[in-house]
Protein backbone atom coordinates (compact mmCIF):
# COMPACT_ATOMS: atom_id res chain seq x y z
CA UNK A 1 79.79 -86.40 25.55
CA UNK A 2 81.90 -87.10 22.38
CA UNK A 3 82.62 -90.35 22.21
CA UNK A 4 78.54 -90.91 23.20
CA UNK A 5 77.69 -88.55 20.36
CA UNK A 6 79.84 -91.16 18.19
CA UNK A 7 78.37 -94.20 19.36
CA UNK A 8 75.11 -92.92 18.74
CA UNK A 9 75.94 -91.63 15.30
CA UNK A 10 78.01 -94.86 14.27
CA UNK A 11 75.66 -97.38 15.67
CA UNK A 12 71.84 -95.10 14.81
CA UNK A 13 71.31 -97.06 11.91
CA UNK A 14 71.57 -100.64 12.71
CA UNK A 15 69.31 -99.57 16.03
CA UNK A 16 66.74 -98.36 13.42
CA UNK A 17 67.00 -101.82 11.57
CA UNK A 18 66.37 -103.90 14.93
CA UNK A 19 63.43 -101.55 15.73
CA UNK A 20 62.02 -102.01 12.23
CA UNK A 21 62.97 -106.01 12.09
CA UNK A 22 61.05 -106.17 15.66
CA UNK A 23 58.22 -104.75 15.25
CA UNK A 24 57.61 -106.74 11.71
CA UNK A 25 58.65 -109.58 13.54
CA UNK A 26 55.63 -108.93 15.98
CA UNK A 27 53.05 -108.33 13.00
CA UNK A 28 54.08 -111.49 11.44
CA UNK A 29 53.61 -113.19 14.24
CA UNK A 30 50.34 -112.06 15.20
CA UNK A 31 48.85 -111.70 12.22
CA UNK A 32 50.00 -114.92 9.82
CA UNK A 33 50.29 -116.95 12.52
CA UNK A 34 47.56 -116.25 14.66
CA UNK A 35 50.12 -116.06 18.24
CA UNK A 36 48.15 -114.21 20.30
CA UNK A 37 51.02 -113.04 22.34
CA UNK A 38 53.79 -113.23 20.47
CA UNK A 39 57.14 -112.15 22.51
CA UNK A 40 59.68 -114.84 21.04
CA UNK A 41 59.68 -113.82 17.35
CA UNK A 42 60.63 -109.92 17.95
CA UNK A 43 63.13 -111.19 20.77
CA UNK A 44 64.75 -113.63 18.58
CA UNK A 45 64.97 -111.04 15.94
CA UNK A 46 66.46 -108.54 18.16
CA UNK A 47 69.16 -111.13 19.42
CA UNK A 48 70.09 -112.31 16.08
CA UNK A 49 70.68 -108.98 14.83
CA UNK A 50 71.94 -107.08 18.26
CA UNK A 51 76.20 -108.03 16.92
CA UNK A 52 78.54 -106.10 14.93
CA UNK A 53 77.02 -105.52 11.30
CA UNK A 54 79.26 -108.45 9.38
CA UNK A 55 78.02 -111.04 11.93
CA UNK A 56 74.52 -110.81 11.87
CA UNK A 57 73.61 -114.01 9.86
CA UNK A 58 75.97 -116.35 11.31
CA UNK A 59 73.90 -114.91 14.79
CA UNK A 60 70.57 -115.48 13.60
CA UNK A 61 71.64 -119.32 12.70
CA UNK A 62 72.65 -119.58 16.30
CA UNK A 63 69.73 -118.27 17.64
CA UNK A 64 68.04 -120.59 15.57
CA UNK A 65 69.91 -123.40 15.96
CA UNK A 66 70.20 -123.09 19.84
CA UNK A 67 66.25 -122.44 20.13
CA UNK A 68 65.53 -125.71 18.11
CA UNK A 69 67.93 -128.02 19.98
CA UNK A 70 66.71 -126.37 23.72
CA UNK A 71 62.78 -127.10 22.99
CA UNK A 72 63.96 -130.89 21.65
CA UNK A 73 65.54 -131.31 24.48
CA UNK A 74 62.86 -129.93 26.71
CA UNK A 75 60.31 -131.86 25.13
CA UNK A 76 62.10 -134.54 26.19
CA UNK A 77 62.62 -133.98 29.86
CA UNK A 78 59.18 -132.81 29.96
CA UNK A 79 57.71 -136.04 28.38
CA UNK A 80 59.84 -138.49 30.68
CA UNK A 81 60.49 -135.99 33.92
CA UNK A 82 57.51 -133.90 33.54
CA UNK A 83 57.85 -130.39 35.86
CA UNK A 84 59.93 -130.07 39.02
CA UNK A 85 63.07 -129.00 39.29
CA UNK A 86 65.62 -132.25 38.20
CA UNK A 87 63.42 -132.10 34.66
CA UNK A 88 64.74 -128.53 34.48
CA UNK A 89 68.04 -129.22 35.69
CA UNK A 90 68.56 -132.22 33.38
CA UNK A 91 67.04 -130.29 30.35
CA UNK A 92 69.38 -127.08 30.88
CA UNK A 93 72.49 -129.60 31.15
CA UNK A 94 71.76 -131.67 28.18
CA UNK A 95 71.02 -128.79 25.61
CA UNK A 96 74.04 -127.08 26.60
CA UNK A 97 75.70 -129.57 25.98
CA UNK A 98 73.69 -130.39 22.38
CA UNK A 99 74.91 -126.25 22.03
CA UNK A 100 78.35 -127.27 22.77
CA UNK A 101 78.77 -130.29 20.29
CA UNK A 102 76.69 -127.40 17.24
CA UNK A 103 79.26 -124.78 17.74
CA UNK A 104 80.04 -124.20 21.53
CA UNK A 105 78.69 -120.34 21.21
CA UNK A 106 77.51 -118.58 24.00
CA UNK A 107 74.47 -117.27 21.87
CA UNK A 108 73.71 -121.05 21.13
CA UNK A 109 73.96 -121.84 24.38
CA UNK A 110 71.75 -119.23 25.82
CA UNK A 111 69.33 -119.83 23.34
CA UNK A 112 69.56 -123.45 23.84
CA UNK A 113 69.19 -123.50 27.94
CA UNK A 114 66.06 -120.60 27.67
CA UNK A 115 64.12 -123.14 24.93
CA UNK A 116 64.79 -126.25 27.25
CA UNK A 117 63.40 -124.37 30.39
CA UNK A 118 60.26 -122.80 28.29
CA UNK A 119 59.51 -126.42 26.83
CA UNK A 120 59.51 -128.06 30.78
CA UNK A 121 57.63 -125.30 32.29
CA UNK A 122 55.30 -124.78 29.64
CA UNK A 123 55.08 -128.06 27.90
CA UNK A 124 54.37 -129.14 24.57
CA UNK A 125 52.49 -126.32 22.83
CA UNK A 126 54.88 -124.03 24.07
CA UNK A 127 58.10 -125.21 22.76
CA UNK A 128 56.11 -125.85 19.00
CA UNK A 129 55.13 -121.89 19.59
CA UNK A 130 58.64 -121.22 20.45
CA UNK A 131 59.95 -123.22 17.42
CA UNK A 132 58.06 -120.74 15.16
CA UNK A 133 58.51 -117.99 16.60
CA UNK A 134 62.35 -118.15 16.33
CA UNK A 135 61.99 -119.55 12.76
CA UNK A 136 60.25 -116.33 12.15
CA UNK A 137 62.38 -113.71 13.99
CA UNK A 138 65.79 -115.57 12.48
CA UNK A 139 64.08 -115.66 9.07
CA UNK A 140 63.26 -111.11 9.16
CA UNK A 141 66.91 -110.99 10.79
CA UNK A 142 68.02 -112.89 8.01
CA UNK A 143 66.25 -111.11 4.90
CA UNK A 144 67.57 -107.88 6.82
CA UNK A 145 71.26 -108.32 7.06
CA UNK A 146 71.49 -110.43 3.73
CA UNK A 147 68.76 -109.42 1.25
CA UNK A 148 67.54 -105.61 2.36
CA UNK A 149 70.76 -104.53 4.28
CA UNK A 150 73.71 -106.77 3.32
CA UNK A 151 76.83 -105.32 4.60
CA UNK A 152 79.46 -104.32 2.20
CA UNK A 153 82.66 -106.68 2.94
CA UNK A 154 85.17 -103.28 1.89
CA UNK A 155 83.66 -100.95 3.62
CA UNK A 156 83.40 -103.48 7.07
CA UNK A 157 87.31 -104.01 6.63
CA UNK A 158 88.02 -100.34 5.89
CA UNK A 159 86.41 -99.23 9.36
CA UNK A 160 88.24 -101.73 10.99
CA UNK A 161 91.59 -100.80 9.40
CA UNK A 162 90.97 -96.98 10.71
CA UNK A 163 90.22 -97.87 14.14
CA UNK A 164 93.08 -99.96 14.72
CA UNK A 165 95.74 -97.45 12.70
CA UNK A 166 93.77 -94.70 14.95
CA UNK A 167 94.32 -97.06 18.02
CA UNK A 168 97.78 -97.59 17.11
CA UNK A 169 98.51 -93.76 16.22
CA UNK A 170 97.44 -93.12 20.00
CA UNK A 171 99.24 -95.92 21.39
CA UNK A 172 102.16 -94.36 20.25
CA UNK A 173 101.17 -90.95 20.95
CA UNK A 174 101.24 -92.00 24.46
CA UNK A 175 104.55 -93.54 24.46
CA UNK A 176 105.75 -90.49 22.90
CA UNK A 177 104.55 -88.29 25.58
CA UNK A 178 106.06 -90.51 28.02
CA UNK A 179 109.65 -90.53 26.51
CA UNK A 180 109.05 -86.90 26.94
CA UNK A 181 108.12 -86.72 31.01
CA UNK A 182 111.22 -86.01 33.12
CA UNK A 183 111.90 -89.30 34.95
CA UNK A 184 110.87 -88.36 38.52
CA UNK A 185 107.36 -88.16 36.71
CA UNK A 186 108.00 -91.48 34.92
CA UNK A 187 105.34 -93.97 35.18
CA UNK A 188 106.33 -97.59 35.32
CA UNK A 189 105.92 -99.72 32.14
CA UNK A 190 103.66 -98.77 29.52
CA UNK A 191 100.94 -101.33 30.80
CA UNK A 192 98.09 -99.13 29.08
CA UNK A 193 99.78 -98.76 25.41
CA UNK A 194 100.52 -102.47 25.13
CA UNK A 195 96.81 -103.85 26.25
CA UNK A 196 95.02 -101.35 23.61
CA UNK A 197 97.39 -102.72 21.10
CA UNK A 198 96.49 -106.43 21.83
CA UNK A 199 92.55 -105.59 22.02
CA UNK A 200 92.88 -103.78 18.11
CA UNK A 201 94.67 -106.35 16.66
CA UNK A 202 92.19 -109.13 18.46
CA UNK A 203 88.79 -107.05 17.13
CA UNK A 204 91.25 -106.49 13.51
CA UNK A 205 90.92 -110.40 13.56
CA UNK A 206 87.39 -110.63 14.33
CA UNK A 207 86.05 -108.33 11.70
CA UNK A 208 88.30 -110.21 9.28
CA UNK A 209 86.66 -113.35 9.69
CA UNK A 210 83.11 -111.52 9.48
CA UNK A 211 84.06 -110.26 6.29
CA UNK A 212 85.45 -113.33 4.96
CA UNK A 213 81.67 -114.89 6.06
CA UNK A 214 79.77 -112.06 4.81
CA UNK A 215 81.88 -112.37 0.95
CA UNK A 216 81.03 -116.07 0.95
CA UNK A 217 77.53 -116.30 1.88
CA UNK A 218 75.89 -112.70 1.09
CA UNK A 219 74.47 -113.30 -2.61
CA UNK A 220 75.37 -109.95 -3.30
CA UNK A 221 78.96 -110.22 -2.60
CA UNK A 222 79.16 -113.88 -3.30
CA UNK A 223 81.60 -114.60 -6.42
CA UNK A 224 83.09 -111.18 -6.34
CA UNK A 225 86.17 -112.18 -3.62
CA UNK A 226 89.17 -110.83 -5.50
CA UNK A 227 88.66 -107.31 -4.11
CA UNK A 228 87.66 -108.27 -0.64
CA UNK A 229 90.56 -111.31 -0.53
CA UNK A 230 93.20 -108.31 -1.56
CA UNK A 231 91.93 -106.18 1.49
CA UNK A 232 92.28 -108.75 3.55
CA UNK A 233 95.75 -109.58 2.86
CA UNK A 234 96.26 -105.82 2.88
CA UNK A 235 95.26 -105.88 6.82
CA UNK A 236 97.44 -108.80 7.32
CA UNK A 237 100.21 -106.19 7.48
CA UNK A 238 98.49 -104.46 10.28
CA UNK A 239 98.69 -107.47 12.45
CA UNK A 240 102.55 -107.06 10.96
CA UNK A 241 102.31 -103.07 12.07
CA UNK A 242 100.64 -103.82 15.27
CA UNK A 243 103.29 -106.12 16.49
CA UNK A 244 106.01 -103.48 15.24
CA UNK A 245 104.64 -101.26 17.41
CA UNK A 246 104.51 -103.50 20.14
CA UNK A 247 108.27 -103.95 19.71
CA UNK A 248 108.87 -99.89 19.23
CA UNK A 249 107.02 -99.07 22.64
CA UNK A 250 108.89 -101.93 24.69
CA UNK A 251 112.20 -100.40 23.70
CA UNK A 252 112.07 -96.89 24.00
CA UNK A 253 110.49 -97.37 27.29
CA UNK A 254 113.69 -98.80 28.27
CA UNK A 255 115.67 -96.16 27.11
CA UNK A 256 117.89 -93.41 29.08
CA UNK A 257 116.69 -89.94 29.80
CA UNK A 258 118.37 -88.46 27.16
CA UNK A 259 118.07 -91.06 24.26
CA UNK A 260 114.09 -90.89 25.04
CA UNK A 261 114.17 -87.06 24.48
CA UNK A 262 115.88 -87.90 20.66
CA UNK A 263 113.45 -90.39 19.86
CA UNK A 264 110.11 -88.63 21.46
CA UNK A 265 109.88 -86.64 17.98
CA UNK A 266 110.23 -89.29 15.75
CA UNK A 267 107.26 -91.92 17.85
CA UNK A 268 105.48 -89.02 17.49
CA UNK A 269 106.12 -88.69 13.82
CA UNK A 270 105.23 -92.11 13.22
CA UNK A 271 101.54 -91.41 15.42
CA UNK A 272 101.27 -88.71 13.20
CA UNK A 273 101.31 -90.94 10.38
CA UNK A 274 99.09 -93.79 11.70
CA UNK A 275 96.35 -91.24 12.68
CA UNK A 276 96.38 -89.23 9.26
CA UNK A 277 95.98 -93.40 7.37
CA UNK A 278 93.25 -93.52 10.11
CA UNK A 279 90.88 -90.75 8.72
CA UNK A 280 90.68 -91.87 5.26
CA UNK A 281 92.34 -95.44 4.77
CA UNK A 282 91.01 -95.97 1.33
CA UNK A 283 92.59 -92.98 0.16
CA UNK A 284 95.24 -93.00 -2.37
CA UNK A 285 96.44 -89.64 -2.12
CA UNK A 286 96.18 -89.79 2.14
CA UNK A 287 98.62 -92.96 1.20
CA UNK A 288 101.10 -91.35 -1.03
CA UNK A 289 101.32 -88.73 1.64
CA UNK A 290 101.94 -91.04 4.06
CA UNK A 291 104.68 -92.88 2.78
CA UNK A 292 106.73 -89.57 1.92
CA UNK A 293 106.09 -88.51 5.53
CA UNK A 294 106.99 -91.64 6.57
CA UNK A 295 110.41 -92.07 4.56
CA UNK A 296 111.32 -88.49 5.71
CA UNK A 297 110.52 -89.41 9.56
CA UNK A 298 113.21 -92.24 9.20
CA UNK A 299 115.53 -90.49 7.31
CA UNK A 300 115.60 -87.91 10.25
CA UNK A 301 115.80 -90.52 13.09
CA UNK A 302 118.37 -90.72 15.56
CA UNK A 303 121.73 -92.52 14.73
CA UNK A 304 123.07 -94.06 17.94
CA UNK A 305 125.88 -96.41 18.60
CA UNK A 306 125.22 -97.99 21.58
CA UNK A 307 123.18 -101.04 21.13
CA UNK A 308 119.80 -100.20 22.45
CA UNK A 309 119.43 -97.16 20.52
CA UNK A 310 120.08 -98.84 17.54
CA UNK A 311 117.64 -101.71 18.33
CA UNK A 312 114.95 -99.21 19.01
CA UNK A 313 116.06 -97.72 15.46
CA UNK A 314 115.40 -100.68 13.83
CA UNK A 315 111.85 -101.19 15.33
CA UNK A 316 111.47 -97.69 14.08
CA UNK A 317 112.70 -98.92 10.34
CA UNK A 318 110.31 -102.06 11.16
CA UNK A 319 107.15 -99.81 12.00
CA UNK A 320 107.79 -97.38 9.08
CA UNK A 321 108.07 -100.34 6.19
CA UNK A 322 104.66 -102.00 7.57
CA UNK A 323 103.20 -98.85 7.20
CA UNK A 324 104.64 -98.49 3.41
CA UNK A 325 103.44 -102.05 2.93
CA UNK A 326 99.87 -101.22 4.46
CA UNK A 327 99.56 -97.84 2.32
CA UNK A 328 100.21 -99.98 -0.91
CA UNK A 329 103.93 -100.52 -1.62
CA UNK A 330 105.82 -103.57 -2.33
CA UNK A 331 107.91 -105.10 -0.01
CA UNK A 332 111.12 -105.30 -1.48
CA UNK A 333 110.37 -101.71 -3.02
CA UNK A 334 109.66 -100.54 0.80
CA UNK A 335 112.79 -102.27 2.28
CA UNK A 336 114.97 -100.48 -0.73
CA UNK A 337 113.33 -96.99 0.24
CA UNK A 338 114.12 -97.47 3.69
CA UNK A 339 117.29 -98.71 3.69
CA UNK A 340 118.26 -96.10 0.39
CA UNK A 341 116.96 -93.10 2.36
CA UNK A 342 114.56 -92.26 -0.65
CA UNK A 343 111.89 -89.70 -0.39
CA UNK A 344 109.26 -91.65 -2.12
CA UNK A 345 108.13 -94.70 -3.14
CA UNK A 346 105.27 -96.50 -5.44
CA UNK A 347 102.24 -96.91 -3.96
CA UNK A 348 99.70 -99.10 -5.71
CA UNK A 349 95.92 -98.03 -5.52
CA UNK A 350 93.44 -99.80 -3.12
CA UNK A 351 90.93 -102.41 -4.20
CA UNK A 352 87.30 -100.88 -4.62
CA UNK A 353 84.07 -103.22 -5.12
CA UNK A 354 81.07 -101.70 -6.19
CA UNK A 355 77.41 -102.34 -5.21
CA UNK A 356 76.45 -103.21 -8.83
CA UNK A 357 76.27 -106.75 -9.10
CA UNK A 358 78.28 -107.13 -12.36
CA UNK A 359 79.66 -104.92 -15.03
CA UNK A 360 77.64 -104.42 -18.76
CA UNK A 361 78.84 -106.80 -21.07
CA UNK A 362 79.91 -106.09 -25.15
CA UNK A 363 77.58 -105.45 -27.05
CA UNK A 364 76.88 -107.94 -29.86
CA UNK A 365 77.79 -107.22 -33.47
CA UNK A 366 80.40 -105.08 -32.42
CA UNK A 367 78.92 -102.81 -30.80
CA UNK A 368 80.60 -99.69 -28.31
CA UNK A 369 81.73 -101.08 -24.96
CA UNK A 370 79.32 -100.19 -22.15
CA UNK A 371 81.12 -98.18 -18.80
CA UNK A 372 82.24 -100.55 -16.31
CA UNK A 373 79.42 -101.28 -13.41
């Protein structure tokens, strides 16, 4: 019941936007241009706009694109094959294949093999209706997710950056309980732990390339990249973190029963860490703490000989400076913490970028300076 109660609370408004866009979509299309029945516009609409907020234009020129090559196409087969099956056949084949040389998406392609079967079943008239239609429902998907409801490139980056430091945190929550189980109850490798970790960082990538689309073709955002480009160099050091942890988890699975028991405290320290970054990422003071809690968790790791230990105490060190790096210090200011045993560390603040599209300029003559937008 929780994690339903959070999908429907993280994804209610966007599924208000696609009800709105539809049924608009619909009016338009039954009432400016005269379609008596008109199911393509609110469909296309809901398809362009049915992705992860950040991706929602780049859909809606797929759906577009695929819809216009598929009823070429069709035309096509229909004017030289008319109906029967081989028009249909050869129509579906040749605009997936038109959908493969525009971008090779399987949104293109859908769109592209649904237009190309609608244009030979249906002929001519159809495919112009279906033309319009998904010029229409592309063209309310697009004034929705760039003009009415653009999203904002920080704040896409930011939620990304606490679900993977949250998916991380309990990745190594797990491992922690695990170095704790007795080893008759030992499970084999930790299978689980390492495939979340590959499908945060994977998604981390994904919403990093949505943002970098939305800050380059959203007219809001669109010559304001400094902030955005910082943030997303700043979640370059999670793919940096993510792989630590990958490291971490591999070796103190392979420790012995009693070197797992001294290191269970600090993995856990370090999921502690990751989780408390996860509720409020853009926080500077939920950073600050963060690195102090991090310096002390290293400073009161184990200090093993043998050689294993001490490799799993270096992917400790490893984890711990990618998570000072992340939370805003400098590299070589993180490595000298670490390796100096401090107890703190700067921590520079996180980039912010306002909805205002520009800050007031000087007044003329000399005039006060207005506040900054």
């Amino acid at each position: 019941m929780r994690e339903a109660w959070l999908r429907l609370r993280n994804n209610l408004w966007p599924v208000l936007q696609q009800a709105t866009a539809a049924a608009l979509s619909w009016w338009t299309a039954r009432n400016v241009f005269d379609h008596h029945v008109p199911l393509f516009a609110p469909i296309a609409t809901l398809v362009a706009l049915n992705t992860p907020v950040g991706g929602r234009g780049t859909n809606a020129v797929r759906v577009l694109s695929g819809v216009i090559a598929g009823v070429v196409v069709g035309q096509l087969a229909f004017r030289f094959l008319g109906h029967g099956a081989a028009s249909v056949g050869v129509a579906v084949l040749c605009a997936l294949l038109v959908a493969l040389v525009v971008d090779g998406e399987r949104i293109t392609m859908a769109q592209a093999a649904v237009g190309a079967v609608i244009s030979v079943a249906a002929g001519q008239r159809a495919g112009i209706t279906r033309v319009q239609d998904a010029l229409l429902g592309a063209g309310v998907a697009l004034v929705f997710s760039q003009l009415l409801f653009p999203p904002h490139p920080l704040a896409l980056l930011r939620r990304a950056e606490a679900a993977t430091l949250e998916g991380l945190g309990r990745a190594l929550d797990l491992t922690a309980r695990a170095l704790e189980e007795p080893e008759k109850e030992r499970d084999a490798p930790p299978g689980e732990e390492l495939r979340s970790v590959y499908t945060l960082l994977h998604d981390l990538g994904g919403t990093r390339s949505d943002t970098i689309a939305v800050a380059r073709r959203t007219l809001l955002w669109r010559g304001r990249r400094e902030p955005v480009d910082q943030e997303i160099a700043t979640t370059g050091h999670l793919d940096l973190l993510g792989n630590s942890c990958l490291t971490l988890i591999r070796g103190a699975s392979a420790l012995d029963t009693g070197q797992r028991q001294e290191f269970a405290p600090t993995v856990r320290g370090l999921a502690g860490v990751l989780g408390a970054l996860a509720a409020a990422p853009a926080n500077h003071a939920v950073r600050l703490r963060a690195t102090r809690w991090t310096l002390d968790i290293v400073r009161g790791a184990p200090d093993e000989d043998a050689a294993l230990p001490v490799a799993v105490g270096e992917s400790v060190r490893m984890v711990a400076g990618d998570i000072l790096v992340f939370a805003g210090a400098d590299v070589d200011d993180a490595e000298r913490a670490l390796h100096d045993g401090a107890t703190d560390v700067p921590v520079s603040a996180p980039p912010r970028l306002r909805w205002s599209p520009r800050p007031r300029r000087r007044g003329r003559g000399g005039g006060r300076r207005g506040p900054s937008a």
